[in-house]
Protein backbone atom coordinates (compact mmCIF):
# COMPACT_ATOMS: atom_id res chain seq x y z
CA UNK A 1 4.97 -17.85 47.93
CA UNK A 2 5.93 -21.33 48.30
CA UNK A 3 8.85 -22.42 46.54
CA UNK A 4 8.08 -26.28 46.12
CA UNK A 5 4.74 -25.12 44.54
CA UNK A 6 4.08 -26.75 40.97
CA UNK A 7 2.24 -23.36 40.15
CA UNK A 8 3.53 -20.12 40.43
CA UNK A 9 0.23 -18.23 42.20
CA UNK A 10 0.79 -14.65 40.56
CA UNK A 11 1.11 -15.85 36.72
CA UNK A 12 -1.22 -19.34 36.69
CA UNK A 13 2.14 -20.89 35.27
CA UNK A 14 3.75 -23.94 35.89
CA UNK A 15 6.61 -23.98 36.79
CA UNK A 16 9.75 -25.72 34.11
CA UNK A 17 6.92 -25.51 31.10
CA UNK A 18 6.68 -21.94 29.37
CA UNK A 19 3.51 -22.46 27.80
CA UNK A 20 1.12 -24.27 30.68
CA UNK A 21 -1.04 -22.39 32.56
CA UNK A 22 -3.56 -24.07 35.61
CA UNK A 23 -6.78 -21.91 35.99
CA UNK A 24 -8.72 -23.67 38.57
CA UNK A 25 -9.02 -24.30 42.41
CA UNK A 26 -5.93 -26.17 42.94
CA UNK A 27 -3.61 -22.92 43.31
CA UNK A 28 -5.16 -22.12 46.08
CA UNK A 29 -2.90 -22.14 49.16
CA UNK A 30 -5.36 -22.07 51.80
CA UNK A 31 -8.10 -24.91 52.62
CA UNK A 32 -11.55 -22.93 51.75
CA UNK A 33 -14.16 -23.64 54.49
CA UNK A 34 -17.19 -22.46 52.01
CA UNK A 35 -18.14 -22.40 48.55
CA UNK A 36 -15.27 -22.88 46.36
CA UNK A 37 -17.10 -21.89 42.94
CA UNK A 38 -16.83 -18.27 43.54
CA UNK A 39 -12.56 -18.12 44.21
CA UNK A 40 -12.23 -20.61 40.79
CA UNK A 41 -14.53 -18.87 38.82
CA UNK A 42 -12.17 -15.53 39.84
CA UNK A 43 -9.16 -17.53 39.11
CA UNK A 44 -10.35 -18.39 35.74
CA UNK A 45 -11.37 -14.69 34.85
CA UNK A 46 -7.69 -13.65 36.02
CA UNK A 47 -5.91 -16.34 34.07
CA UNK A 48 -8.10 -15.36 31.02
CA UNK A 49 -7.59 -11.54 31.06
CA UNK A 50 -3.87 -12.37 32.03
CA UNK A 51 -3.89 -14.57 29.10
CA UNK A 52 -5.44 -12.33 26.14
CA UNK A 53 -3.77 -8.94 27.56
């Protein structure tokens, strides 16, 4: 985990502001050399399940 990230990678949050949360491709760390639809579309489904328990 990076600590100059904006986002923290494990709880879609940014960091400083208790109520944002990023759900898309920019929290990934690594450069993707494929599609990048699948790994967002994941993210999203995490960050919604994360977000309605």
């Amino acid at each position: 985990m990076d600590d100059l990230a904006v986002v923290d990678p494990r709880r879609l949050q940014v960091r400083g502001i208790d109520v944002l949360h990023i759900a898309d491709g920019s929290v990934i760390p690594i450069m993707i050399s494929g599609n990048i639809q699948t790994p967002t579309i994941l993210i999203a489904e995490c960050a919604a399940t994360a977000t309605l328990g």
